[in-house]
N, C-alpha and C. Protein backbone atom coordinates (compact mmCIF):
# COMPACT_ATOMS: atom_id res chain seq x y z
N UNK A 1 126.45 108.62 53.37
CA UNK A 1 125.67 108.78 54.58
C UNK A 1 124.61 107.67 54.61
N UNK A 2 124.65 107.18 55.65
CA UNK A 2 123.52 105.85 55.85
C UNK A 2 121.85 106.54 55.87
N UNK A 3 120.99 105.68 55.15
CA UNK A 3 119.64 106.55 55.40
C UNK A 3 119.11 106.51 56.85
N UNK A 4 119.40 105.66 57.66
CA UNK A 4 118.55 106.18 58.90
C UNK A 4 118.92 107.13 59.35
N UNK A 5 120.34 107.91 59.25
CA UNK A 5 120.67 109.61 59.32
C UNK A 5 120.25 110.32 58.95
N UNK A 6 119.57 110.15 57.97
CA UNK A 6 118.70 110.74 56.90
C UNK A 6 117.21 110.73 58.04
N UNK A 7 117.00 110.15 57.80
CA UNK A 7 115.38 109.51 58.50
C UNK A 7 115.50 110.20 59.72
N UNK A 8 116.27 110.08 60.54
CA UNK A 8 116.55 110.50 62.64
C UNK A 8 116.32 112.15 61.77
N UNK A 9 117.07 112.75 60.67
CA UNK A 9 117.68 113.89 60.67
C UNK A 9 115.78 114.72 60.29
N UNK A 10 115.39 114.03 59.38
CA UNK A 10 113.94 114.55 58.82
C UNK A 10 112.67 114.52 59.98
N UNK A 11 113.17 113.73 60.59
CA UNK A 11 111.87 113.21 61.49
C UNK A 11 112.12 114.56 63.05
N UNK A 12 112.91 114.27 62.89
CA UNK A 12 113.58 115.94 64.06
C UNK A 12 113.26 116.65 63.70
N UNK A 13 113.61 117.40 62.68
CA UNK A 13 113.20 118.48 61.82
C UNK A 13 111.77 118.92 61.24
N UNK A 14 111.09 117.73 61.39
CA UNK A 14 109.56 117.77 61.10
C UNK A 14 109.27 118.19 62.69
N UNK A 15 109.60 117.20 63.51
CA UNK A 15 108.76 117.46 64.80
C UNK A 15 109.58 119.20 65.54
N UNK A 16 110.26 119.36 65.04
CA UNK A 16 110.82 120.80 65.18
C UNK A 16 109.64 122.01 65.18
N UNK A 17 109.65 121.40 63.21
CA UNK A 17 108.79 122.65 63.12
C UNK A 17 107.27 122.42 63.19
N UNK A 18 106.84 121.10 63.46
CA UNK A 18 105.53 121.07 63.95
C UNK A 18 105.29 121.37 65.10
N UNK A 19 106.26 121.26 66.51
CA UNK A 19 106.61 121.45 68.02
C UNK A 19 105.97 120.56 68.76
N UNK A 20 106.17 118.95 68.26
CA UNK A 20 105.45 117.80 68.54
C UNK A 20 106.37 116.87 68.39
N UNK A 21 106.49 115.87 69.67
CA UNK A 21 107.07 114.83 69.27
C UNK A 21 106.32 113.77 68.18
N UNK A 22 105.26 113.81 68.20
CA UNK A 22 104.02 113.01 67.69
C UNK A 22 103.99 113.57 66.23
N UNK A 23 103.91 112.66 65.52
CA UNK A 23 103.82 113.44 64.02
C UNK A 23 103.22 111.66 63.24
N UNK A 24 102.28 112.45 62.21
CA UNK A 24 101.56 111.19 61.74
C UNK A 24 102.16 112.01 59.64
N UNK A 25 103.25 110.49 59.68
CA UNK A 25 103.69 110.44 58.64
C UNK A 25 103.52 109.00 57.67
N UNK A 26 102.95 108.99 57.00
CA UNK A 26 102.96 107.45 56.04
C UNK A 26 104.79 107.03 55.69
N UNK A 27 105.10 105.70 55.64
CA UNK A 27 105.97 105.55 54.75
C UNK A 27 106.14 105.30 53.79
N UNK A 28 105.28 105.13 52.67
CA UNK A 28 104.80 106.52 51.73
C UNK A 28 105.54 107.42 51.46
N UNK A 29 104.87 108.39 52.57
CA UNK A 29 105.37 109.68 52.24
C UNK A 29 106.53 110.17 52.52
N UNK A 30 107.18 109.55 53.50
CA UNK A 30 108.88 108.86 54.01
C UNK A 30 109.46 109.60 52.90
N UNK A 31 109.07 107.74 52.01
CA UNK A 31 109.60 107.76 50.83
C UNK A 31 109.61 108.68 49.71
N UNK A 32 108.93 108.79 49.53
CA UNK A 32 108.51 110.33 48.45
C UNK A 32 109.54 111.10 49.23
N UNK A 33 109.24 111.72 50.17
CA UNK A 33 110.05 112.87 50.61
C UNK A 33 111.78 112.85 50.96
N UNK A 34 112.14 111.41 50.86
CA UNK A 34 113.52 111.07 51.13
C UNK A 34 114.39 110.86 49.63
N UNK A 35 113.11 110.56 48.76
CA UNK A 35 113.83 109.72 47.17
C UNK A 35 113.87 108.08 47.84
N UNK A 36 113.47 107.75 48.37
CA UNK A 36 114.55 105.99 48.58
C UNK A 36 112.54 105.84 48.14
N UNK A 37 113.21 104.09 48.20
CA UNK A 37 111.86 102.89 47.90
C UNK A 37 111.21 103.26 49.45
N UNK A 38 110.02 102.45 49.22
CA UNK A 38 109.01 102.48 50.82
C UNK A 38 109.68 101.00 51.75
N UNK A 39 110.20 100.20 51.25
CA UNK A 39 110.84 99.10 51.82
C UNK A 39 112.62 99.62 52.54
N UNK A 40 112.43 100.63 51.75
CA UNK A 40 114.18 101.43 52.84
C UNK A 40 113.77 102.32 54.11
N UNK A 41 112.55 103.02 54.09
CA UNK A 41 111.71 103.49 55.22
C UNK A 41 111.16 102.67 56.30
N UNK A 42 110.94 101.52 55.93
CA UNK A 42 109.92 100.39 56.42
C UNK A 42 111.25 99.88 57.01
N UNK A 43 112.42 99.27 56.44
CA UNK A 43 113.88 98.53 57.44
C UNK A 43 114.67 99.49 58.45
N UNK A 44 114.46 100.97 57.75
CA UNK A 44 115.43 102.13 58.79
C UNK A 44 114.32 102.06 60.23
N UNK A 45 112.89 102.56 59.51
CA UNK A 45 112.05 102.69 61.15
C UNK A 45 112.12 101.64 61.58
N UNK A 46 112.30 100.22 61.20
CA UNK A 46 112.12 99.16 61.99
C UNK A 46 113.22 99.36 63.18
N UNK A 47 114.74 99.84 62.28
CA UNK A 47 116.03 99.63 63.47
C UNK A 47 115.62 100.51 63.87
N UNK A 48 115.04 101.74 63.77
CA UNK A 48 115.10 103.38 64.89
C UNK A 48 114.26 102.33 65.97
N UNK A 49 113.22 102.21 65.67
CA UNK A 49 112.53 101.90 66.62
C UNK A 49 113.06 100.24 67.54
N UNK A 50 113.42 99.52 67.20
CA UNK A 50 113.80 98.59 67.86
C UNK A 50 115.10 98.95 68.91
N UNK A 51 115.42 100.35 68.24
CA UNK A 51 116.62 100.85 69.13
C UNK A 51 116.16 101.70 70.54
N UNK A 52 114.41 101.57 70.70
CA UNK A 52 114.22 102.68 71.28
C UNK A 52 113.48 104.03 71.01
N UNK A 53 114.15 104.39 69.48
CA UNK A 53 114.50 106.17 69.68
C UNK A 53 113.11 106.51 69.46
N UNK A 54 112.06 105.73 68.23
CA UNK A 54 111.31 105.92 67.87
C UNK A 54 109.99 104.85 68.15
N UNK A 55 109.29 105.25 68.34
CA UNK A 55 107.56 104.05 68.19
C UNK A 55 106.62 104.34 66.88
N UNK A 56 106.51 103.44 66.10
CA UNK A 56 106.06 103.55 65.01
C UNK A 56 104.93 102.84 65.14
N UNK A 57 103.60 103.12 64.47
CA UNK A 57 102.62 102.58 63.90
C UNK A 57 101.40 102.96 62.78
N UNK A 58 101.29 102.00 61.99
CA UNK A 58 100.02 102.67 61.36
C UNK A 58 100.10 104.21 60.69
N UNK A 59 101.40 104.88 60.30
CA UNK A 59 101.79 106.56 59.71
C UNK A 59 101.52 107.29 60.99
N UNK A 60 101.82 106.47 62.52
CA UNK A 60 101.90 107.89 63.49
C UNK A 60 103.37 107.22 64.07
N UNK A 61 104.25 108.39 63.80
CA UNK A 61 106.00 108.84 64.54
C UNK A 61 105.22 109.00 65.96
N UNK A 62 106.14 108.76 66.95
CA UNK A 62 106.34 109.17 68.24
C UNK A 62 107.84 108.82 68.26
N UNK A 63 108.65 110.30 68.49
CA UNK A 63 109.81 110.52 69.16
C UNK A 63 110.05 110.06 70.71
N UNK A 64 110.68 108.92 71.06
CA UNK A 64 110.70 108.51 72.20
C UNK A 64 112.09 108.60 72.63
N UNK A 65 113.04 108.90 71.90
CA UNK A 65 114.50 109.34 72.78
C UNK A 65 114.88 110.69 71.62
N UNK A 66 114.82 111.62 72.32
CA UNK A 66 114.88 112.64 71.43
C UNK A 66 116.88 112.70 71.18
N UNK A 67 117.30 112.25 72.54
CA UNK A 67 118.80 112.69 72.68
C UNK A 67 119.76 111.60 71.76
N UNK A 68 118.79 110.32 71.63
CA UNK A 68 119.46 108.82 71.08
C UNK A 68 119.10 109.40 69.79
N UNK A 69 117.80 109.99 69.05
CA UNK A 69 117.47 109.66 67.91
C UNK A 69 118.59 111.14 67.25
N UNK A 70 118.59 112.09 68.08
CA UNK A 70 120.17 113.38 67.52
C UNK A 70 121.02 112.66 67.14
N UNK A 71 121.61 111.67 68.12
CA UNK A 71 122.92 111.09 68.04
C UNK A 71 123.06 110.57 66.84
N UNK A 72 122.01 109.41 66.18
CA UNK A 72 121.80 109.12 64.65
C UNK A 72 122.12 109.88 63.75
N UNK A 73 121.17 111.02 63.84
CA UNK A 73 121.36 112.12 62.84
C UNK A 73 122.41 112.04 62.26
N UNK A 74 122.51 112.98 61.06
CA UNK A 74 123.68 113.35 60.11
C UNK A 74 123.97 114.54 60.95
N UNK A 75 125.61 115.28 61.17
CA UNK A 75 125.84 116.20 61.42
C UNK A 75 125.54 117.59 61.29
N UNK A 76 124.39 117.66 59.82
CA UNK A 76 123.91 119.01 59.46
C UNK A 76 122.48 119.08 60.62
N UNK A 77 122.18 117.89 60.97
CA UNK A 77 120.93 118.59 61.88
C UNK A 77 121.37 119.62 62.66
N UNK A 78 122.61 119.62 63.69
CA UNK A 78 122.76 120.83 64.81
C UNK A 78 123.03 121.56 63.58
N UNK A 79 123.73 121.62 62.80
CA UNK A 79 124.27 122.93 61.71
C UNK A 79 123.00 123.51 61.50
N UNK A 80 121.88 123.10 60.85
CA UNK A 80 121.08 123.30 60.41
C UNK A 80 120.08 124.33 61.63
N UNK A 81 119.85 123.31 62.55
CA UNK A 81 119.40 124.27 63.59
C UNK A 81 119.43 125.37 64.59
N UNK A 82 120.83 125.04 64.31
CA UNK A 82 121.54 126.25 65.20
C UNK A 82 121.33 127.39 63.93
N UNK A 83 121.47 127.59 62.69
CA UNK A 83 121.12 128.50 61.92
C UNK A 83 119.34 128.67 61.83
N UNK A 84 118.67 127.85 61.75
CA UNK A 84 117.56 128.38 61.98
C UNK A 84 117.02 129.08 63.25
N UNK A 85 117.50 128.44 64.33
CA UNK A 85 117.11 128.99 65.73
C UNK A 85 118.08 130.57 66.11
N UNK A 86 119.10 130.76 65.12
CA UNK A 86 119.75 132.38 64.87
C UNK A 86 119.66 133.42 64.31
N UNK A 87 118.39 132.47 63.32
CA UNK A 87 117.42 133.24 62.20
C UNK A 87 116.36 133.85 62.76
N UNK A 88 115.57 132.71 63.23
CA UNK A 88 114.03 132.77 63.59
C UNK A 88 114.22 132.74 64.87
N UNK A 89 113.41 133.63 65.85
CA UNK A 89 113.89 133.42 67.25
C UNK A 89 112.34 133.08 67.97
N UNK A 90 112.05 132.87 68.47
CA UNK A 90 110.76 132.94 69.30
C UNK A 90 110.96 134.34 70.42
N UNK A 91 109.80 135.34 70.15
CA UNK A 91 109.87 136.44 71.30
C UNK A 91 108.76 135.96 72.41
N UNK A 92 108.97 136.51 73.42
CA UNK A 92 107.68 136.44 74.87
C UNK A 92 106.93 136.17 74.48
N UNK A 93 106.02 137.12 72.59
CA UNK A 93 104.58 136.69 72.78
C UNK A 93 104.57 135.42 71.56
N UNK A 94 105.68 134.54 72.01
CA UNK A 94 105.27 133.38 70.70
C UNK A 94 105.08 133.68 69.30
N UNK A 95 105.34 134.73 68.84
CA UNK A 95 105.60 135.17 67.30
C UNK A 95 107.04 135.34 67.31
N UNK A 96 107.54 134.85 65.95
CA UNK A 96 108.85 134.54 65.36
C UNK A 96 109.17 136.36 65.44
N UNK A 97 110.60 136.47 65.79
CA UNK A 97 111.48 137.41 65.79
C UNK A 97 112.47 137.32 64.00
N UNK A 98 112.53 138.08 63.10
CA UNK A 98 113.51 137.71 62.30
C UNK A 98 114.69 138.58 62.95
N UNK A 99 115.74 137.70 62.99
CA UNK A 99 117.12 138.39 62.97
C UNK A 99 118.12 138.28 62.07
N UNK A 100 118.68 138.84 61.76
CA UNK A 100 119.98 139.30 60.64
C UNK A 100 121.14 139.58 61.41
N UNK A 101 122.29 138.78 61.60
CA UNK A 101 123.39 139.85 62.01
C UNK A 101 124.91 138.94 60.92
């Protein structure tokens, strides 16, 4: 799996569960949190973002094509979310529902 699948797939998943496209991440902490060097974070955001999907500066993400930067993704993002969003539901008053079936 190529790391910017990796990267599209984490950076979704952060702004998921933060409920922000905007997310202030170091690459740094990319790195730490991916295993790769800070120079494999630093060449993937360069292509996300030259592609569009993403605007990078200074450790602040802005998601700017949410539908381009999915497409990147690795295939477990929908897997992944479609099980969390079957898990955890949001009810009327904005507190998580757990469901089991």
């Amino acid at each position: 799996m190529r790391f910017e699948a990796r990267l599209a797939r984490w950076l979704l998943t952060s702004a998921d569960r933060m409920e922000s496209e905007s997310l202030q991440l170091t690459q740094e902490f990319l790195a730490q949190m991916l295993g790769v060097q800070r120079s494999t974070v630093t060449v993937a955001a360069g292509n996300l973002q030259r592609e569009g999907l993403i605007g990078y500066s200074r450790g602040r993400i802005h998601i700017t094509d949410r539908a381009g930067l999915t497409a990147r993704a690795c295939e477990c993002y929908s897997t992944v979310t479609a099980s969390y969003d079957r898990i955890l539901k949001k009810g009327s008053d904005s507190e998580l529902t757990y469901t089991f079936s």
